[in-house]
PDB file of N, CA and C in Angstrom:
ATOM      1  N   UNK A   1       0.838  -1.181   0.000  1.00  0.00           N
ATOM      2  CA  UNK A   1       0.000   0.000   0.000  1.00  0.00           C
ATOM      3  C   UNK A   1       0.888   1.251   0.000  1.00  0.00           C
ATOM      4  N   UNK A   2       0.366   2.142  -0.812  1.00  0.00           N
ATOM      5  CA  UNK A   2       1.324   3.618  -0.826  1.00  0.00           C
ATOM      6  C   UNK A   2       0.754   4.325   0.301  1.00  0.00           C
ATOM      7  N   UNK A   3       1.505   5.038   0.868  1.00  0.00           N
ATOM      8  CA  UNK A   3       1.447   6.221   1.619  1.00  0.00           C
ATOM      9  C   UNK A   3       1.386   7.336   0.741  1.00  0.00           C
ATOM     10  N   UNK A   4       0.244   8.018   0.980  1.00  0.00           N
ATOM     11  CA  UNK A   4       0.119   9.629   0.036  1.00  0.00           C
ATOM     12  C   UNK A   4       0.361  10.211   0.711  1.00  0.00           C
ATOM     13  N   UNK A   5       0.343  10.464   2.390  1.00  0.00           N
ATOM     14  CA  UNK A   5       0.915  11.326   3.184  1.00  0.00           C
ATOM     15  C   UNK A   5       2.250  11.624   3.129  1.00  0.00           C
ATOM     16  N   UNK A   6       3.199  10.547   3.155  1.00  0.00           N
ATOM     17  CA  UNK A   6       4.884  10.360   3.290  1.00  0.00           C
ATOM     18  C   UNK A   6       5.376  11.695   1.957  1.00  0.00           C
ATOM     19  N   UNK A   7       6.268  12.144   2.549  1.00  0.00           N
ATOM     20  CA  UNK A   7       7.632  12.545   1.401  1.00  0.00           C
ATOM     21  C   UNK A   7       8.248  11.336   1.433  1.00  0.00           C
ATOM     22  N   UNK A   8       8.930  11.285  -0.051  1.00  0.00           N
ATOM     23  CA  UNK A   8      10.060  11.034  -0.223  1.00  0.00           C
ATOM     24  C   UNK A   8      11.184  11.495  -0.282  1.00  0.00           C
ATOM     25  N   UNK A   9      12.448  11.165   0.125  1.00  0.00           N
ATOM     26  CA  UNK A   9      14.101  11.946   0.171  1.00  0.00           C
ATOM     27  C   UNK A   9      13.865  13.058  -1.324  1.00  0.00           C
ATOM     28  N   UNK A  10      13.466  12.508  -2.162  1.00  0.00           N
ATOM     29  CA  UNK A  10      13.308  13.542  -3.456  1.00  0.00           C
ATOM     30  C   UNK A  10      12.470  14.948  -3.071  1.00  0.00           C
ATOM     31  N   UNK A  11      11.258  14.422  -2.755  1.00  0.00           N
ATOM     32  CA  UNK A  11      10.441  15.275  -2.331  1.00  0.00           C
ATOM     33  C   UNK A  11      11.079  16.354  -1.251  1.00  0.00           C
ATOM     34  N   UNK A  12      11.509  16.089  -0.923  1.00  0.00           N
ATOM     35  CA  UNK A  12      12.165  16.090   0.547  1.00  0.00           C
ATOM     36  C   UNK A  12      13.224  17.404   0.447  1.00  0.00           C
ATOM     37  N   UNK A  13      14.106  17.031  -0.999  1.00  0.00           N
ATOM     38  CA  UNK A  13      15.176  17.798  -1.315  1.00  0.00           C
ATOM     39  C   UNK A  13      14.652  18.974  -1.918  1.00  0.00           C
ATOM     40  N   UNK A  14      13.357  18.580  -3.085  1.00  0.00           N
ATOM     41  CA  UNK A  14      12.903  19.452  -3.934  1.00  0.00           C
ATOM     42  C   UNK A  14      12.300  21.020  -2.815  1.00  0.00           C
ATOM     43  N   UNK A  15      11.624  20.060  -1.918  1.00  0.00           N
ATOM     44  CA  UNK A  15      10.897  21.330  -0.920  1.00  0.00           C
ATOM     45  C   UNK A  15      12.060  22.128  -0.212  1.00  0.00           C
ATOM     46  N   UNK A  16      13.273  21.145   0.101  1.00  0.00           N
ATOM     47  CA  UNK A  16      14.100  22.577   1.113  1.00  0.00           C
ATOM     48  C   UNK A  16      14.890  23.388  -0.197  1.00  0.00           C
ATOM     49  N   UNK A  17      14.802  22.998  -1.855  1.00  0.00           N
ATOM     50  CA  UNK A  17      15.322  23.665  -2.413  1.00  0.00           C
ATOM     51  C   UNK A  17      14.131  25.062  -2.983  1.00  0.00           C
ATOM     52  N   UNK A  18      13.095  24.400  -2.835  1.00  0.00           N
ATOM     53  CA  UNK A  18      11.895  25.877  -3.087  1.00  0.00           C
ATOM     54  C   UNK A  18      11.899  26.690  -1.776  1.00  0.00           C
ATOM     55  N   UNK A  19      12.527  25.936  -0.628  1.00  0.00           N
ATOM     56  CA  UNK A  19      12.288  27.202   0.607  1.00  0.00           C
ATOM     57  C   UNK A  19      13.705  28.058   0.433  1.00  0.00           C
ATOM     58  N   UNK A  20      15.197  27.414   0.063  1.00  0.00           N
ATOM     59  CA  UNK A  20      15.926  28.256  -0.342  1.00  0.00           C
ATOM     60  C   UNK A  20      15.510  29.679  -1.436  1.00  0.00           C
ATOM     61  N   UNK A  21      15.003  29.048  -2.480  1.00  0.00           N
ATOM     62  CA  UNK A  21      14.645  29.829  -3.234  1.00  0.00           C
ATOM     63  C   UNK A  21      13.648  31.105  -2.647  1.00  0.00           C
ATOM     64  N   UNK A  22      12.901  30.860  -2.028  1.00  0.00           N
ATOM     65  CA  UNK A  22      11.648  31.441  -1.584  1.00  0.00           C
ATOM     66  C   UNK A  22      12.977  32.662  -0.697  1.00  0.00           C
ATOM     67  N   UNK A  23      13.902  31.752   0.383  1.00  0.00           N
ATOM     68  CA  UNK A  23      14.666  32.871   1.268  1.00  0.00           C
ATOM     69  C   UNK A  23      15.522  33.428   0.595  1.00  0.00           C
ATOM     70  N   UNK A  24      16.021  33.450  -0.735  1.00  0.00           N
ATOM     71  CA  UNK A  24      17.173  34.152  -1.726  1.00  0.00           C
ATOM     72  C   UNK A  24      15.952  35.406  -1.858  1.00  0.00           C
ATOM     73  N   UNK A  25      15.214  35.076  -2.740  1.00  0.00           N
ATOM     74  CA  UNK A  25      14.071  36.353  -3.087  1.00  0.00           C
ATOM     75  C   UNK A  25      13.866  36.967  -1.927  1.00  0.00           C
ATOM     76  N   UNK A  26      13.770  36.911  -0.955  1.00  0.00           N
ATOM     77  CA  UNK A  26      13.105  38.146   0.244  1.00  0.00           C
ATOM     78  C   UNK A  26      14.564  38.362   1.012  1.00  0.00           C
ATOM     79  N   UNK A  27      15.579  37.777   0.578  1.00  0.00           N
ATOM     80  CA  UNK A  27      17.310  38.816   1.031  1.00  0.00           C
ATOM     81  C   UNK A  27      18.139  38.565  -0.334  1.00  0.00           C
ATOM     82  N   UNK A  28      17.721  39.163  -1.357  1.00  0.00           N
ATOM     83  CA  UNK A  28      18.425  39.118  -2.457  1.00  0.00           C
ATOM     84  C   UNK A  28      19.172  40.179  -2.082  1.00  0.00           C
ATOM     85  N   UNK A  29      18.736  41.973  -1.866  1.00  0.00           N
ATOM     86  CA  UNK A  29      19.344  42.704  -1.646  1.00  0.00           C
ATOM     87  C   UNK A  29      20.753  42.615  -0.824  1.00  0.00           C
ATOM     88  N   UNK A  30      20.505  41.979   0.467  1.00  0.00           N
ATOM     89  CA  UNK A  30      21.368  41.497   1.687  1.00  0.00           C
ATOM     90  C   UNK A  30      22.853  41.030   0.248  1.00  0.00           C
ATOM     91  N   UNK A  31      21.671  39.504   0.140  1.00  0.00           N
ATOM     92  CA  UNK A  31      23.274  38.359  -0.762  1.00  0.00           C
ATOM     93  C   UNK A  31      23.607  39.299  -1.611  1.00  0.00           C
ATOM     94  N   UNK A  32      23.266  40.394  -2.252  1.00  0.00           N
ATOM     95  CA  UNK A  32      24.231  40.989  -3.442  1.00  0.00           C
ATOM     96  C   UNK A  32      24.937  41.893  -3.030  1.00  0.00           C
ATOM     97  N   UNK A  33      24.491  42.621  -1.670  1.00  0.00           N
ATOM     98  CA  UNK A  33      25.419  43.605  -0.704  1.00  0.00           C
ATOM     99  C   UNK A  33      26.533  42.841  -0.634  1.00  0.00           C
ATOM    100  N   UNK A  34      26.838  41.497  -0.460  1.00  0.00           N
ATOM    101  CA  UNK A  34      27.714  40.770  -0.036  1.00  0.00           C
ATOM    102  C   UNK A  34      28.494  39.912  -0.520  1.00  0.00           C
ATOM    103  N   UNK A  35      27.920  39.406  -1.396  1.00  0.00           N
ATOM    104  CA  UNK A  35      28.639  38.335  -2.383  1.00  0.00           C
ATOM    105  C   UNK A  35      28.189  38.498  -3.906  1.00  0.00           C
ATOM    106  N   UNK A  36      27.776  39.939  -4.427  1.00  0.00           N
ATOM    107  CA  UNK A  36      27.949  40.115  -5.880  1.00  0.00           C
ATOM    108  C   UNK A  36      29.280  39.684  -6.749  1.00  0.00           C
ATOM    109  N   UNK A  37      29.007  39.167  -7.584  1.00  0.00           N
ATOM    110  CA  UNK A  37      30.179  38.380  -8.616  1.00  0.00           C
ATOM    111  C   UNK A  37      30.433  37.350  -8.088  1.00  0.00           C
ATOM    112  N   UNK A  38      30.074  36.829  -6.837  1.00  0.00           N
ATOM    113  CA  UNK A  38      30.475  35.296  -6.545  1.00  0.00           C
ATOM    114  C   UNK A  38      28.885  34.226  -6.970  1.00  0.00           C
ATOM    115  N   UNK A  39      29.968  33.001  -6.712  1.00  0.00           N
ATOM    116  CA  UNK A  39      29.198  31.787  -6.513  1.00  0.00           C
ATOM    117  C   UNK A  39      28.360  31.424  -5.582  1.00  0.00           C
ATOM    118  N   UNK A  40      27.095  31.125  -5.454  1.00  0.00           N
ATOM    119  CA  UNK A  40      27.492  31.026  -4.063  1.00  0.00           C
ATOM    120  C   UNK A  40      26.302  29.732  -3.778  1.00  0.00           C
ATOM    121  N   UNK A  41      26.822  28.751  -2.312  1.00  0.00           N
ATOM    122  CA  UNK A  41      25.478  27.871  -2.412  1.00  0.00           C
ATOM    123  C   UNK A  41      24.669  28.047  -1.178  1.00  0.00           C
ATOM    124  N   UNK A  42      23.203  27.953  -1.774  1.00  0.00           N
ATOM    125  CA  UNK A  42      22.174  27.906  -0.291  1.00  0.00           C
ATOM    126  C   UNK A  42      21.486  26.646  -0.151  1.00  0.00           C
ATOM    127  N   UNK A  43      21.615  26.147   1.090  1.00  0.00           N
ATOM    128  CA  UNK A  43      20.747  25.062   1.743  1.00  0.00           C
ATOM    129  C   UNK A  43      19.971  25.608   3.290  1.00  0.00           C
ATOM    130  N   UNK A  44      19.358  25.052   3.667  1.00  0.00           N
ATOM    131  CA  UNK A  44      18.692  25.595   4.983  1.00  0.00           C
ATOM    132  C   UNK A  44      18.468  26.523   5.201  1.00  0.00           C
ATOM    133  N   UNK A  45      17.840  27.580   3.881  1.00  0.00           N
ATOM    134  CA  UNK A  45      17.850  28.718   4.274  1.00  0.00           C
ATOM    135  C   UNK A  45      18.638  29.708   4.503  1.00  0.00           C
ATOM    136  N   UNK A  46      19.856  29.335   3.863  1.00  0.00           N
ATOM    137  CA  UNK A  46      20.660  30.273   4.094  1.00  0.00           C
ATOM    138  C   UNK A  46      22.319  30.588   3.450  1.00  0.00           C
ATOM    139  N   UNK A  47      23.264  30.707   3.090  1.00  0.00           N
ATOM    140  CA  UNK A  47      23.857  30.738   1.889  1.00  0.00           C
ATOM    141  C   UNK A  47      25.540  29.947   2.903  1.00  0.00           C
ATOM    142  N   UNK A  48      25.676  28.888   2.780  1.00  0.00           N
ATOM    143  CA  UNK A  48      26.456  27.919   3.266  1.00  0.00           C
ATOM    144  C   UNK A  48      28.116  27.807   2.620  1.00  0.00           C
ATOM    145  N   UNK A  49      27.907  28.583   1.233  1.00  0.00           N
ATOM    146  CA  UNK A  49      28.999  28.187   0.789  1.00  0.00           C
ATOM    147  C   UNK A  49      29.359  29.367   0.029  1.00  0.00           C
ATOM    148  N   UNK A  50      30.445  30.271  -0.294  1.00  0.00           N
ATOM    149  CA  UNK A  50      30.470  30.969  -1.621  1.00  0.00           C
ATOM    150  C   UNK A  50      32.186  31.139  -2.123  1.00  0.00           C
ATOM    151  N   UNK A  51      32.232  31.478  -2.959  1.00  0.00           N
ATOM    152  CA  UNK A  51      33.476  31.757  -3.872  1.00  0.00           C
ATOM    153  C   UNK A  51      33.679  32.205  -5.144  1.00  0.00           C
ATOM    154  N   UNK A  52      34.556  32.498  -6.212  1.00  0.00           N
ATOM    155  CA  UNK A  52      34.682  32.879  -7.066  1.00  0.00           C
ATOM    156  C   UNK A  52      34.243  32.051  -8.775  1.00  0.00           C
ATOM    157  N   UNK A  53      34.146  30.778  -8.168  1.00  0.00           N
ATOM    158  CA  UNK A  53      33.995  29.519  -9.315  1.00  0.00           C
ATOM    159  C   UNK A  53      32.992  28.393  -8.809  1.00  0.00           C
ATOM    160  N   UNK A  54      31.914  27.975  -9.389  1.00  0.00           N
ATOM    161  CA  UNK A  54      31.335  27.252  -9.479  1.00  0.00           C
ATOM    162  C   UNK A  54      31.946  25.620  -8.432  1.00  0.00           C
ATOM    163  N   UNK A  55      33.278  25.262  -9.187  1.00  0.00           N
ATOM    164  CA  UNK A  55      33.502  24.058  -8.739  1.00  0.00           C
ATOM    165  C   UNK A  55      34.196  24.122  -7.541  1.00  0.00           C
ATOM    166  N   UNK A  56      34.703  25.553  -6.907  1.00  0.00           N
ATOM    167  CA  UNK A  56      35.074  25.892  -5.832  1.00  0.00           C
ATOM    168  C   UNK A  56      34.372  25.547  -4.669  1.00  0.00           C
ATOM    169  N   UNK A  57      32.801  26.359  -5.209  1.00  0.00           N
ATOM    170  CA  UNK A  57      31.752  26.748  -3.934  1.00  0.00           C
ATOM    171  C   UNK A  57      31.355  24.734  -3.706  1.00  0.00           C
ATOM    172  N   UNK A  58      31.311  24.205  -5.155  1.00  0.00           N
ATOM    173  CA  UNK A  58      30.710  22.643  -4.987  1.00  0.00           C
ATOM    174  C   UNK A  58      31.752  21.764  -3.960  1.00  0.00           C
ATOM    175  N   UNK A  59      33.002  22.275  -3.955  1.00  0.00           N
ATOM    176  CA  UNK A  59      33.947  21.692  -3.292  1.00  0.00           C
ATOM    177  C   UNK A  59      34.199  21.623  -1.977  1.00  0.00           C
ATOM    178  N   UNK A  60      33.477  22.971  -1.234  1.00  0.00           N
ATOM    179  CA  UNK A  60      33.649  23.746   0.218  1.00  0.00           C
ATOM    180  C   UNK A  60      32.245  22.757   0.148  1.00  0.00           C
ATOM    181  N   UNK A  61      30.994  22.121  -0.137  1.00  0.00           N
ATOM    182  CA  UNK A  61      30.528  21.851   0.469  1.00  0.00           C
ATOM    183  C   UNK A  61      29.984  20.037   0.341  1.00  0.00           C
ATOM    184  N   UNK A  62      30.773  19.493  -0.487  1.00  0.00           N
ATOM    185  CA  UNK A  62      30.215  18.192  -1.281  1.00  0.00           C
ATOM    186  C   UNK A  62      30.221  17.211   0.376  1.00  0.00           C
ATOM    187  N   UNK A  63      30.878  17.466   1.440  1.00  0.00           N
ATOM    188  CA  UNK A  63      30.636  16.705   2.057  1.00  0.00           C
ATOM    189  C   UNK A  63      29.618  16.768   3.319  1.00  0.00           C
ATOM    190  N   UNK A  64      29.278  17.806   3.175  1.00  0.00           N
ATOM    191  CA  UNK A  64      27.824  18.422   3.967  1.00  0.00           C
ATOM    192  C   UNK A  64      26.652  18.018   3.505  1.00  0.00           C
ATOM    193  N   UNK A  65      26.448  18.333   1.983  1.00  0.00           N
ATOM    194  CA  UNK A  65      25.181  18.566   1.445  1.00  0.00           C
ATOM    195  C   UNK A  65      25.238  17.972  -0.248  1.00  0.00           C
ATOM    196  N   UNK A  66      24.344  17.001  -0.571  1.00  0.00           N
ATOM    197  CA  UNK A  66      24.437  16.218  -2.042  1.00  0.00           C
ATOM    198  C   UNK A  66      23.548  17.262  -2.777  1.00  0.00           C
ATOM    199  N   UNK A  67      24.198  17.480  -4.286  1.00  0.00           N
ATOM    200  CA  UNK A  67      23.804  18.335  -5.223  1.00  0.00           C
ATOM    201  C   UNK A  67      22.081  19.112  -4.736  1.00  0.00           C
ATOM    202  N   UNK A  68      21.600  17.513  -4.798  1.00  0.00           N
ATOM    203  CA  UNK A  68      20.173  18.185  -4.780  1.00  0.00           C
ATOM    204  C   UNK A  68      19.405  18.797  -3.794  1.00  0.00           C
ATOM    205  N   UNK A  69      20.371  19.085  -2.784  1.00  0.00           N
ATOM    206  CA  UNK A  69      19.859  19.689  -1.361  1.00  0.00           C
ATOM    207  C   UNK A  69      19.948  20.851  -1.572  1.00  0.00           C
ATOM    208  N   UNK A  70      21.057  21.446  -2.824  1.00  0.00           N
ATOM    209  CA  UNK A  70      21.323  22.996  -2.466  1.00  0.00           C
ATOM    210  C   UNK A  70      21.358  23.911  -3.657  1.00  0.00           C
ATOM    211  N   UNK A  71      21.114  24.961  -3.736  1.00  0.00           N
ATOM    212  CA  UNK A  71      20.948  25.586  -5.065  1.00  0.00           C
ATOM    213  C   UNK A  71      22.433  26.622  -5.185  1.00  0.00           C
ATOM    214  N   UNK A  72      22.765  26.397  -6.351  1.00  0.00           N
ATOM    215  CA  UNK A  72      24.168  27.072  -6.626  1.00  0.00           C
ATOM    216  C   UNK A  72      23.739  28.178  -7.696  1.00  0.00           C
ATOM    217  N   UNK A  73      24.185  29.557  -7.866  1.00  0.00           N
ATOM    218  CA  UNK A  73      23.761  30.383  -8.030  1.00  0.00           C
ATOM    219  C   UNK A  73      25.175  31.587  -8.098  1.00  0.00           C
ATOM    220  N   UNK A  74      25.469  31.933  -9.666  1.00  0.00           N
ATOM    221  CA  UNK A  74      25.928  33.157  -9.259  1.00  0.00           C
ATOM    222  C   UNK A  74      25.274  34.824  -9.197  1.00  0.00           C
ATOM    223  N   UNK A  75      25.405  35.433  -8.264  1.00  0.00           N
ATOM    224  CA  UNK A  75      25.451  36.574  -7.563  1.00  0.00           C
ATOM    225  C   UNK A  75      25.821  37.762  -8.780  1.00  0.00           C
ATOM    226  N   UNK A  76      24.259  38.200  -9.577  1.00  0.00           N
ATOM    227  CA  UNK A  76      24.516  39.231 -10.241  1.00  0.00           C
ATOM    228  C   UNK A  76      24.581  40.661  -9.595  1.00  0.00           C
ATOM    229  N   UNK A  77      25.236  41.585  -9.928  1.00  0.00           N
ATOM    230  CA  UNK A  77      25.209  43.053  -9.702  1.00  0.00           C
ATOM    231  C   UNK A  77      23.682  43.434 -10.239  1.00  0.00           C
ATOM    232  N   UNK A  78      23.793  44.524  -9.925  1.00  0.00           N
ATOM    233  CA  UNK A  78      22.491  45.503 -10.387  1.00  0.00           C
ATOM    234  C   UNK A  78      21.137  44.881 -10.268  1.00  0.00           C
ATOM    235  N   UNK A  79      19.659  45.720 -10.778  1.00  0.00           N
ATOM    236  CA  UNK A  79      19.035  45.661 -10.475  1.00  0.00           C
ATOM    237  C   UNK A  79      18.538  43.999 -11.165  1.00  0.00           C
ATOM    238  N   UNK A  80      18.126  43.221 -10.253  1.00  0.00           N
ATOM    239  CA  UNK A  80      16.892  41.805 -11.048  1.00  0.00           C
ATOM    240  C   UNK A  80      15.822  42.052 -11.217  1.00  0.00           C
ATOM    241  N   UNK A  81      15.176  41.284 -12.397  1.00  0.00           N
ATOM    242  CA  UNK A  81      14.090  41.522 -12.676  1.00  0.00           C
ATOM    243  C   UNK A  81      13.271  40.098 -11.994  1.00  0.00           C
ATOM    244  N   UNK A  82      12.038  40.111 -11.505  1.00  0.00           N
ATOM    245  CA  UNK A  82      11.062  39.416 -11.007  1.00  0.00           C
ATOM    246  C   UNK A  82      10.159  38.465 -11.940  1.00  0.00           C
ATOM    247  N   UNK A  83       9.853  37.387 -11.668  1.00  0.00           N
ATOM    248  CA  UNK A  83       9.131  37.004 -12.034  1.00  0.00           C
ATOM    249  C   UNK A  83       7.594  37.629 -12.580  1.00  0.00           C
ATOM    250  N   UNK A  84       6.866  37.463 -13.461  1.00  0.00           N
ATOM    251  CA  UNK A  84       5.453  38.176 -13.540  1.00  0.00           C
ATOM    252  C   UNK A  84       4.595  37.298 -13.124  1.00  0.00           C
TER     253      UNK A  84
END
């Protein structure tokens, strides 16, 4: 019998990667005060890893957190535009 209640580990990853997302958008200003032109990665809400190169920031954290836990992201200058 399936459980429709249960997450799965997928499920699981996908949701703390939409709550990252959700906490980048309401301190975008903050992360670009701070780490514009970098890499940088968020898990738990909060930005865990950053640096100058992609395989850098993946490196400071591969033994914490597996790809799909965390969203990697570089850190544009100036103004973003929003979703409609």
């Amino acid at each position: 019998m399936i459980d429709l209640k249960s997450t799965t580990p997928a499920q699981e990853n996908l949701l703390q990667r939409m709550k990252g997302r959700a906490w980048l958008e309401s301190h975008l200003k903050e992360v670009q005060e701070k780490y514009a032109e970098k890499w940088i990665a968020i898990a738990r809400e909060q930005v865990v890893a950053h640096g100058n190169d992609p395989d850098e920031v993946k490196e400071k954290i591969k033994s914490e957190f597996a790809p799909s836990q965390v969203i990697l992201v570089r850190v544009p200058t100036g103004e973003i535009s929003k979703p409609v």
